[in-house]
Protein backbone atom coordinates (compact mmCIF):
# COMPACT_ATOMS: atom_id res chain seq x y z
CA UNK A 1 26.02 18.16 -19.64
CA UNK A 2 28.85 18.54 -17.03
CA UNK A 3 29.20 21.05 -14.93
CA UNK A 4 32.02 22.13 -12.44
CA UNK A 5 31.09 21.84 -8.45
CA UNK A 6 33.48 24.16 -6.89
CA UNK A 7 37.34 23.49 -7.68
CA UNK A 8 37.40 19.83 -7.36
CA UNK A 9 34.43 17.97 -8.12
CA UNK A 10 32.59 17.52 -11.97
CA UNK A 11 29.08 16.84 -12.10
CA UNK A 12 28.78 14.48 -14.94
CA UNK A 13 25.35 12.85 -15.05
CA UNK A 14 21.74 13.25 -13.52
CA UNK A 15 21.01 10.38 -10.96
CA UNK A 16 17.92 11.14 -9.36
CA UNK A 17 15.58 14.30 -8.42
CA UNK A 18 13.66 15.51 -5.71
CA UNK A 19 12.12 18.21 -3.67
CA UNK A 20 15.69 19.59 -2.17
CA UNK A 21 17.60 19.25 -4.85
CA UNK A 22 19.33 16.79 -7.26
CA UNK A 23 22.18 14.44 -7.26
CA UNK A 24 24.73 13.85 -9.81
CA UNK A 25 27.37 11.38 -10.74
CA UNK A 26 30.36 13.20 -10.44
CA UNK A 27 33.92 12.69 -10.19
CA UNK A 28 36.40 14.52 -7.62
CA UNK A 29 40.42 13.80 -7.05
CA UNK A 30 39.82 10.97 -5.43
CA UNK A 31 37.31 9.18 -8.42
CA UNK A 32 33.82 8.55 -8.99
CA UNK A 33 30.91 10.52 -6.02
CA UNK A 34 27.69 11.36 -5.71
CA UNK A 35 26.85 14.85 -5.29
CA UNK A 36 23.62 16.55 -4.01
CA UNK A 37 22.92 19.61 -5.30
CA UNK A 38 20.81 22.07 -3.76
CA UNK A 39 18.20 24.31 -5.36
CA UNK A 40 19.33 27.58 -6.17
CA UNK A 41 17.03 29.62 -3.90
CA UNK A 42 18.16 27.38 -0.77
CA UNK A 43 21.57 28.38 -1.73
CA UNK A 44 20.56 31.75 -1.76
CA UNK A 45 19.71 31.65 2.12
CA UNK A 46 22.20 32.74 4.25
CA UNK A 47 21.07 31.62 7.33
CA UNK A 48 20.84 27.67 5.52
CA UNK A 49 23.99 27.99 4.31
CA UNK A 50 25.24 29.31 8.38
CA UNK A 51 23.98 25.93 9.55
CA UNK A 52 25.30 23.83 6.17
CA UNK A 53 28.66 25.35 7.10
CA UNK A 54 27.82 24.29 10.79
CA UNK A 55 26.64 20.34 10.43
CA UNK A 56 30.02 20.06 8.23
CA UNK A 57 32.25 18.72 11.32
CA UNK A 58 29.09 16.18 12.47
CA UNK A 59 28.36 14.99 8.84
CA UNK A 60 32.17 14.66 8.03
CA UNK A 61 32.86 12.69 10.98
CA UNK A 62 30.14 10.08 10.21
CA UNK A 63 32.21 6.63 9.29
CA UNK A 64 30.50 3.61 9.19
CA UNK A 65 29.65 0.63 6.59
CA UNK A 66 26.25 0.98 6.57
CA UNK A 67 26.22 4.89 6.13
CA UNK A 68 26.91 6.72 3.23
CA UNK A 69 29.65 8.76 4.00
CA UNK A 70 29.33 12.35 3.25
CA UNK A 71 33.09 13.62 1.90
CA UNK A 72 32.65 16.94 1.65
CA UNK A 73 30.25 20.08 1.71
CA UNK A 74 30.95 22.81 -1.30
CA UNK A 75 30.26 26.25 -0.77
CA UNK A 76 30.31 28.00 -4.06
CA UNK A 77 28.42 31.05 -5.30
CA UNK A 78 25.27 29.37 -6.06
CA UNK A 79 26.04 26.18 -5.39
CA UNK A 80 25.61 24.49 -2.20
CA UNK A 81 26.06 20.58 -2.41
CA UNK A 82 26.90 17.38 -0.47
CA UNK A 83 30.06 15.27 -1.70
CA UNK A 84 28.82 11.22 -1.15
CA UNK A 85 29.86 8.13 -1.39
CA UNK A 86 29.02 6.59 -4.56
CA UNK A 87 27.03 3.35 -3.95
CA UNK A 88 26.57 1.08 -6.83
CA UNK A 89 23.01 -0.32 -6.76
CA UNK A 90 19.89 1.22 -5.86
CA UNK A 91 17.74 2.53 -3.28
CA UNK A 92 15.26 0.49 -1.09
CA UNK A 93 12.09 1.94 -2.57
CA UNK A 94 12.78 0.77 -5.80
CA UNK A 95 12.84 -2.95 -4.52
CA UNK A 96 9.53 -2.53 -2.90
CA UNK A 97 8.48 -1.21 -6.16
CA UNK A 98 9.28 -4.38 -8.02
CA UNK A 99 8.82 -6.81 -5.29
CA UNK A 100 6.30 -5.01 -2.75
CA UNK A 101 7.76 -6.98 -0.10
CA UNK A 102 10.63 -8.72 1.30
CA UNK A 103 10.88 -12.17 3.21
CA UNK A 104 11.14 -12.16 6.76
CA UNK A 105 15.15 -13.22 6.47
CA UNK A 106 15.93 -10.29 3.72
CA UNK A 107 14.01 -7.60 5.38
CA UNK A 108 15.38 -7.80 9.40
CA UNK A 109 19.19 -8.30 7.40
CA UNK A 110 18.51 -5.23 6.00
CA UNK A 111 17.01 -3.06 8.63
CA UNK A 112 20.19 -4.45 10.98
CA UNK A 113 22.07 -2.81 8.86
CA UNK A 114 20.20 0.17 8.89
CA UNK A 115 20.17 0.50 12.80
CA UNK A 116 24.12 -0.68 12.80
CA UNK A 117 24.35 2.40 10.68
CA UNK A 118 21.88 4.76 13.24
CA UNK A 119 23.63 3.59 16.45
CA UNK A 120 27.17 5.40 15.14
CA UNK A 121 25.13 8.30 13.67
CA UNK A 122 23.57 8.75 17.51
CA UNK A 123 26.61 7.74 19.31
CA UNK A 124 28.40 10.97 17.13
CA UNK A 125 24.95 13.05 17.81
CA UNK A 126 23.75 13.15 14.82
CA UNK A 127 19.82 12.24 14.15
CA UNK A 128 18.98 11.33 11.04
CA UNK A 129 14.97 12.57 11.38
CA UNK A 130 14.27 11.29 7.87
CA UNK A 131 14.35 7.20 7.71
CA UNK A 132 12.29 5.49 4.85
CA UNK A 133 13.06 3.36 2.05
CA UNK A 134 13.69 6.47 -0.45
CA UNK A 135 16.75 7.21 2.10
CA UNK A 136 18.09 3.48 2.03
CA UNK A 137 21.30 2.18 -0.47
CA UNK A 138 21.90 -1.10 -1.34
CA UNK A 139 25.14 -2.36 -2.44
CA UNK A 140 24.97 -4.18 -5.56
CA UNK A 141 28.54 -5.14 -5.89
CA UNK A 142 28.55 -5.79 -1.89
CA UNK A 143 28.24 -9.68 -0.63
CA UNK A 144 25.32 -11.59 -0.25
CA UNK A 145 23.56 -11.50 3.22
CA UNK A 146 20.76 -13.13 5.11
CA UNK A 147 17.66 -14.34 2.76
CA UNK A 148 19.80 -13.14 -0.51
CA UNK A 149 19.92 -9.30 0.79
CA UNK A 150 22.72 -6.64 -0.17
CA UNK A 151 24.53 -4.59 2.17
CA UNK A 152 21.88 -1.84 3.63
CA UNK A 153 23.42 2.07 3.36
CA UNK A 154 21.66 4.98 4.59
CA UNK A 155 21.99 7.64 3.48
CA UNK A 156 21.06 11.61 3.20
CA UNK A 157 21.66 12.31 6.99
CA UNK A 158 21.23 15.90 7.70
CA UNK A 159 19.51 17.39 4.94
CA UNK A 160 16.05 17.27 6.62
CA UNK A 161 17.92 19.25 9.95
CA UNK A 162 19.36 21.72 7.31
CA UNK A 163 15.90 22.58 5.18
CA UNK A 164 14.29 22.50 8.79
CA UNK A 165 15.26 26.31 9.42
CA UNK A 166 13.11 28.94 10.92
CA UNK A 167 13.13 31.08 8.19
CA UNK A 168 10.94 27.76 6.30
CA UNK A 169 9.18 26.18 8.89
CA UNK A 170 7.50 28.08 11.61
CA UNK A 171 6.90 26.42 15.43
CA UNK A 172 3.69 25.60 13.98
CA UNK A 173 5.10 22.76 10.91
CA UNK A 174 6.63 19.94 10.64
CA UNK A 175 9.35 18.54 8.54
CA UNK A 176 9.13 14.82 7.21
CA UNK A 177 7.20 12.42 5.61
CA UNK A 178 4.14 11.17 6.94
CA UNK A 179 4.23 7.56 7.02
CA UNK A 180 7.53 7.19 9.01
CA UNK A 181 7.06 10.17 11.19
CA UNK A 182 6.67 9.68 15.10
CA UNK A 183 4.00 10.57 17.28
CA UNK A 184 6.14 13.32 19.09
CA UNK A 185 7.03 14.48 16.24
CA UNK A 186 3.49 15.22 15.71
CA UNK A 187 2.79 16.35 19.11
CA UNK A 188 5.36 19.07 17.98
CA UNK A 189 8.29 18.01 20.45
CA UNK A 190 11.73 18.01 19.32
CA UNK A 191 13.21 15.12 17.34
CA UNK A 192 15.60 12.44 19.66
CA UNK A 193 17.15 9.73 18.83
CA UNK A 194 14.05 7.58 19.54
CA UNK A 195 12.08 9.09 15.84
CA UNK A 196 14.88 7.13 13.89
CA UNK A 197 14.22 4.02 16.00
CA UNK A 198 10.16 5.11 14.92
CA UNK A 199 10.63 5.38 11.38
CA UNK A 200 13.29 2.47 11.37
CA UNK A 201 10.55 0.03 12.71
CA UNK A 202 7.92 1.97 10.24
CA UNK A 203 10.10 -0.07 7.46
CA UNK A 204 10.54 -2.70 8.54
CA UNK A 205 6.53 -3.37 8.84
CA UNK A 206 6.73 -1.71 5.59
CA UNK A 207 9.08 -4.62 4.25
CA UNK A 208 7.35 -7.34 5.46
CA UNK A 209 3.74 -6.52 4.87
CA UNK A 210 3.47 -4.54 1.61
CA UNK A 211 2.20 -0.98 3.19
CA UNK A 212 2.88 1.00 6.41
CA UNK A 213 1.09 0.36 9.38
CA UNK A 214 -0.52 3.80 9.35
CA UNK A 215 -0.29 5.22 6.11
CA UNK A 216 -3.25 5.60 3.47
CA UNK A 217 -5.66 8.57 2.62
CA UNK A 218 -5.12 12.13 3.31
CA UNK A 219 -1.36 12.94 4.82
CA UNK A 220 -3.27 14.76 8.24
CA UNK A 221 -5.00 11.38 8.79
CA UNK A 222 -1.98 9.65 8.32
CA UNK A 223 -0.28 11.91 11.06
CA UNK A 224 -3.56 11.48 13.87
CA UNK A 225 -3.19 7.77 13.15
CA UNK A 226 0.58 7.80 14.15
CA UNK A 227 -0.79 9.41 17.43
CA UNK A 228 -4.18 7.83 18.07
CA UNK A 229 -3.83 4.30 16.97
CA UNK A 230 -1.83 0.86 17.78
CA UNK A 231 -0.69 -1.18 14.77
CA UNK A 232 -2.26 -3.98 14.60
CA UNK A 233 -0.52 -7.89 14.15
CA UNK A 234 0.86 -9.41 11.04
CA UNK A 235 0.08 -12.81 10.53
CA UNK A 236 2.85 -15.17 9.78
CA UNK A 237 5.69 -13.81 11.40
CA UNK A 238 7.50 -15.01 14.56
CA UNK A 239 5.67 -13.76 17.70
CA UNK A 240 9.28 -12.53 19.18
CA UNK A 241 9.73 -10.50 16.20
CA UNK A 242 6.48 -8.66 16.57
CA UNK A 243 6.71 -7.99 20.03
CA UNK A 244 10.05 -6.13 18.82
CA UNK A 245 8.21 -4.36 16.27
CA UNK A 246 5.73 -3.46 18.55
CA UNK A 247 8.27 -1.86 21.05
CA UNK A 248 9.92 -0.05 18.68
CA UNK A 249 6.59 1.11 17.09
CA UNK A 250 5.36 2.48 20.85
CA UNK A 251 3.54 6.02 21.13
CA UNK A 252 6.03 6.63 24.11
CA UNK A 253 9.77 7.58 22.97
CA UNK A 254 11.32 6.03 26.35
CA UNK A 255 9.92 2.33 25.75
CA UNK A 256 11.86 2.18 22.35
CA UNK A 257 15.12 0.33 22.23
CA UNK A 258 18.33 2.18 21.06
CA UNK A 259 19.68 1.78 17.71
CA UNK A 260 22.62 -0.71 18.86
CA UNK A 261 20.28 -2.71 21.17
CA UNK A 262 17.56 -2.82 17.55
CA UNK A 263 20.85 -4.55 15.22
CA UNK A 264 21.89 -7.05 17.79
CA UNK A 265 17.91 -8.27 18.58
CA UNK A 266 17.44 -8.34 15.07
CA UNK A 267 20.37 -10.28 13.83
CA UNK A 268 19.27 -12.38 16.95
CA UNK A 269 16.56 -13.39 15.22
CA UNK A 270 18.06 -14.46 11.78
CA UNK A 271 18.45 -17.75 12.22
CA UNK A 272 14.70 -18.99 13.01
CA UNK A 273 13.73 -16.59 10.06
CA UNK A 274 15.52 -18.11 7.19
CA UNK A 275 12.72 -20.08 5.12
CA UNK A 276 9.64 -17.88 5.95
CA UNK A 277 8.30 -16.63 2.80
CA UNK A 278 6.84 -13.40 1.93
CA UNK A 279 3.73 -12.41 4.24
CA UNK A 280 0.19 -12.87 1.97
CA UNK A 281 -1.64 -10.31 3.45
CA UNK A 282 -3.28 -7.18 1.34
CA UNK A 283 -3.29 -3.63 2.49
CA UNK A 284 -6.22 -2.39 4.31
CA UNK A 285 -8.42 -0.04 2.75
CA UNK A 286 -7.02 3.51 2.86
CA UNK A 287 -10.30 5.82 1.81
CA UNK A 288 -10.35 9.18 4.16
CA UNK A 289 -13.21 9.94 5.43
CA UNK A 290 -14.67 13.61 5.12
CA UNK A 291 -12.91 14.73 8.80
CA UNK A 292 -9.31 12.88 7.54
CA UNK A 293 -9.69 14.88 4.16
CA UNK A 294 -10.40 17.98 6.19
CA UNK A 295 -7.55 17.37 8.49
CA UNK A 296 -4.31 18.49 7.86
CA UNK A 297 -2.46 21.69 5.69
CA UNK A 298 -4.59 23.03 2.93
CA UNK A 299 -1.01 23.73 1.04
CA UNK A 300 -0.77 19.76 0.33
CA UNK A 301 -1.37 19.06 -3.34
CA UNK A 302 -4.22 16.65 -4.50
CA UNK A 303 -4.39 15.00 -7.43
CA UNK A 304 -6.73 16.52 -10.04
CA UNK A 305 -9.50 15.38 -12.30
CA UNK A 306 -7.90 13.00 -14.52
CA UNK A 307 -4.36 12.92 -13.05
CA UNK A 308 -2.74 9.65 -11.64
CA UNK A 309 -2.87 10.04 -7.82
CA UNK A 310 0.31 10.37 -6.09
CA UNK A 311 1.90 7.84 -4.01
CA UNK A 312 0.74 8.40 -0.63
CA UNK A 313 2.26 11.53 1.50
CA UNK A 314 4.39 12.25 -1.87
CA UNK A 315 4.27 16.08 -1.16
CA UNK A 316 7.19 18.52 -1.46
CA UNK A 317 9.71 18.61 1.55
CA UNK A 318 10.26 22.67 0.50
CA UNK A 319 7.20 24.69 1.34
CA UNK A 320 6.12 25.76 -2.10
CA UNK A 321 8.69 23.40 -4.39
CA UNK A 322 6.76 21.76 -6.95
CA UNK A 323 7.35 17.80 -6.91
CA UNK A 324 9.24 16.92 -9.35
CA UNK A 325 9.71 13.07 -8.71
CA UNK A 326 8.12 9.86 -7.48
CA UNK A 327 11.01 10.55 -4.86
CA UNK A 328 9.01 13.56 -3.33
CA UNK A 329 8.24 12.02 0.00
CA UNK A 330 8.48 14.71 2.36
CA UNK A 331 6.00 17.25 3.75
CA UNK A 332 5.81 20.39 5.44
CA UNK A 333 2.44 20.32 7.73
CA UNK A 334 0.92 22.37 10.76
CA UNK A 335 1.51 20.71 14.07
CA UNK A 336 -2.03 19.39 15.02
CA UNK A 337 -4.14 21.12 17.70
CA UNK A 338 -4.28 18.84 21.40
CA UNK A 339 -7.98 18.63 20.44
CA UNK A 340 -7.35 17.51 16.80
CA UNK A 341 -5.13 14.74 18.47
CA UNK A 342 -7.63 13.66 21.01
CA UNK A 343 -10.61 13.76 18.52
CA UNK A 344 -10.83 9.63 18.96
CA UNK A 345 -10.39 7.51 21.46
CA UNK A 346 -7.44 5.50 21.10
CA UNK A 347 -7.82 2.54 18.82
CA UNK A 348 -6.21 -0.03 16.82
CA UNK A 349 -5.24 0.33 13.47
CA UNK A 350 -7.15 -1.24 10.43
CA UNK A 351 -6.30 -4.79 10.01
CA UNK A 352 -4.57 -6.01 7.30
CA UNK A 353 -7.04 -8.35 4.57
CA UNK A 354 -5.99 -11.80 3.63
CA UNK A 355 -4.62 -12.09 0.25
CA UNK A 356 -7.64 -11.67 -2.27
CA UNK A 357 -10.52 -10.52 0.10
CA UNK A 358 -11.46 -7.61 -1.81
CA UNK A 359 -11.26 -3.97 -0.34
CA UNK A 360 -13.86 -2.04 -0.11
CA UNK A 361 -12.03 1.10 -1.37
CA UNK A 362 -10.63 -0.87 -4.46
CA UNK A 363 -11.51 -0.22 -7.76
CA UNK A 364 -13.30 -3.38 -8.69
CA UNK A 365 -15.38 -2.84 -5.62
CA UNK A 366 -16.66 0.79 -6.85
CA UNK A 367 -16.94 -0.53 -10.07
CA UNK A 368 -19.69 -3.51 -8.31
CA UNK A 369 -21.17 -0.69 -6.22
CA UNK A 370 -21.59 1.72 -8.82
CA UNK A 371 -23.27 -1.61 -11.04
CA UNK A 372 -25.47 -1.97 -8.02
CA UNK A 373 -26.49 1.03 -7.82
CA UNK A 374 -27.45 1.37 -11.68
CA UNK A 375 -29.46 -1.52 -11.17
CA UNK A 376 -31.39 -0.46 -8.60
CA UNK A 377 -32.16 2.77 -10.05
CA UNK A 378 -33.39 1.23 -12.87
CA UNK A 379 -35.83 -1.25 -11.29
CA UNK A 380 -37.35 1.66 -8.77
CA UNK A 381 -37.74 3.58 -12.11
CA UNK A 382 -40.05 1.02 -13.74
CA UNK A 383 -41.84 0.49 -10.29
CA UNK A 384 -42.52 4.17 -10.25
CA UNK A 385 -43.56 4.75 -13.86
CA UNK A 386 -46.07 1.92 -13.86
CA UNK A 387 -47.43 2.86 -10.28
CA UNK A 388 -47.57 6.51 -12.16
CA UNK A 389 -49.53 4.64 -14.88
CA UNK A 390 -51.78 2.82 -12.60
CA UNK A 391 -53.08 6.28 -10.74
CA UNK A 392 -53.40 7.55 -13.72
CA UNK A 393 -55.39 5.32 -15.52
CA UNK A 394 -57.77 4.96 -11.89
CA UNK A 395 -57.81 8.68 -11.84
CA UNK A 396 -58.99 8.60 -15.42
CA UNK A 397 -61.66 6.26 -14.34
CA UNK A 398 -63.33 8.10 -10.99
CA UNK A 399 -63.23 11.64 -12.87
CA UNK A 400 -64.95 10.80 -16.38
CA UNK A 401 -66.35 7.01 -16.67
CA UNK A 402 -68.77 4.96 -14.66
CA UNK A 403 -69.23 0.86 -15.15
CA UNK A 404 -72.51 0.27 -16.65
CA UNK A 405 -74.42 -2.99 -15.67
CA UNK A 406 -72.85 -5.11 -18.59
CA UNK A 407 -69.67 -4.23 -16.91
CA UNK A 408 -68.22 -1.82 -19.60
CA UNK A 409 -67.39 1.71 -19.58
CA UNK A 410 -69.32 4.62 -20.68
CA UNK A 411 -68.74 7.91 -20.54
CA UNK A 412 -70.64 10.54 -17.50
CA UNK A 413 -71.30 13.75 -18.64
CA UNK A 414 -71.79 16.04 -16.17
CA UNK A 415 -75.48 17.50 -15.58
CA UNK A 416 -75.62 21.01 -16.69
């Protein structure tokens, strides 16, 4: 059903859902956009829509190729929306659905993108503070890159800043999803330029291994590993492009490279990468442990008794919002404690399994365990009911029988 977006733009068709809002394929004087639409009670707060009105110069001014540029910002009784870009294609996190991960050549094409796209966003001021695969375009109808990969966009740059208001998040949250979010971030300091670098790297591990290096379990664990442990080494992939990785991954904001200095290394690197094949490595197991499960805001929903768990950290980005898509990747969470952060020593992350090794948390391996168990159960059982047997029958024998000569059993009475 259409609807009209202000004066000039026509919402024609749902495209996608999530906490924040929902966007539309619409069409404005100038032809076919995509337009996010606000929930109605963010449009209701004033002081959001003070600081929508605000970020309309910085998010206006962002032109680049690999960012989705942001046309205009309505203002309209109850609406409040973003004016985009329409890119025809899809979104990052889809691929990794279908594929669940990218060669070596594909995925530094399209992160170079990505961080050709951050360095203008910095370079104008703006921090994006909410990088991940969910947040990344590609260009169907764009030409072929490196290792067969479409021109990267990304895309939803301020929203995170605007939802990120007082009035919603105290000193004592944070805004963004778990998986991608940077240890100072955690640590409750401000977000700089260096978290996009953070998350940027976060997806790039993400695209060549299969799984994050610190995601799994409980969304407070996630957020102590981001703080407490190093990621550990992918096999397979050139040792100058981890050592990049690993700088860009580093606990320390400072020792990160900038966004511009990320694209050219990376493109750098394209030639010796074209040929690799996917990485064949499995995700290590992700079970929380009873502290991890314990750790973290009691507001985060779980899964319940017969419902399909959610993809990890897939919690509302609005404080109360009820997910309403796989795209719900954001999460509003207390700032940990110093002592929360410091409960561990410092350690390295779980290593990665070689393809097929089994993992411990996996289904087939509770399934064997569970077996196991049975099993055992059942054997102590018949150990126990014919040691029962045993004492009974010798009890039987002591209290009320004696063996006579012949070596049978007669009866004792006893002497009156």
């Amino acid at each position: 059903m259409a609807r009209n977006i202000g004066s000039r733009y026509t919402a024609h068709q749902i495209l996608g859902r999530g906490s924040a809002g929902t966007v539309w394929l619409g069409e404005g004087p100038d032809g076919p956009v995509a337009i996010k639409l606000l929930r109605e009670d963010l449009a209701s707060d004033q002081e959001l829509v003070g600081r929508f009105v605000q970020e309309r110069t910085a998010l206006l001014g962002l032109d680049h190729p690999h960012v989705v540029a942001v046309r205009d910002l309505v203002v309209d009784g109850n609406d409040l929306a973003l004016v985009m870009e329409l890119v025809r294609g899809t979104d990052l996190r889809t691929r990794l659905d279908r594929e669940r991960r990218l060669a070596p050549e594909a995925a530094v094409a399209v992160v170079a993108d990505v961080a050709d796209g951050l360095a203008a966003a910095h370079a104008a001021g703006v921090v994006h503070r909410d990088v991940k695969p969910e947040n990344i375009l590609l260009d169907m109808e764009g030409p072929i890159g490196p290792g067969g990969s479409h021109p990267a966009l990304l895309t939803d740059f301020g929203v995170a800043k605007l939802i990120d208001t007082p009035r919603r998040t105290k000193a004592t949250k944070i805004i963004g999803t778990p998986d991608y979010l940077a240890p100072e971030i955690v640590e409750g300091l401000p977000p700089r330029a260096a978290v996009d670098i953070y998350a940027l790297a976060t997806v790039l591990y993400e695209l060549l291994a299969g799984f994050t290096p610190f995601g799994g379990g409980h969304p407070g664990a996630v957020l102590r590993r981001h703080v407490t442990e190093t990621v550990v080494p992918l096999p397979g992939i050139p040792d100058e492009l981890w050592q990049l990785l690993v700088q860009c991954l580093a606990k320390a904001p400072a020792s990160r490279l900038r966004a511009s200095e990320l694209a050219a290394r990376l493109r750098e690197q394209l030639p010796q990468l074209a040929g690799i094949p996917s990485l064949e490595v499995d995700e290590p197991d992700s079970g929380a442990t009873e502290e991890e499960r314990s750790y973290g805001d009691a507001d985060v929903p779980q899964a319940s008794a017969g419902e399909q768990p959610r993809r990890r950290g897939a919690v509302s980005l609005v404080p109360g919002a009820a997910p309403d898509s796989n795209r719900d990747t954001h999460t509003s969470m207390r700032v940990p404690a110093p002592d929360e952060l410091a409960g561990g020593a410092r350690g390295t992350a779980r290593a990665p399994r070689a393809a097929g090794q089994r993992r411990p948390g996996s289904a087939r391996h509770k399934a064997e365990a569970v077996r196991k168990r049975r099993i055992t159960l059942g054997v102590t059982a018949v150990l126990l009911v014919a040691v029962l047997g045993v004492g009974g029958w010798l009890a039987t024998s002591s209290d009320g029988a004696e063996p006579d000569p012949a070596g049978t059993t007669r009866s004792v009475s006893p002497v009156p």
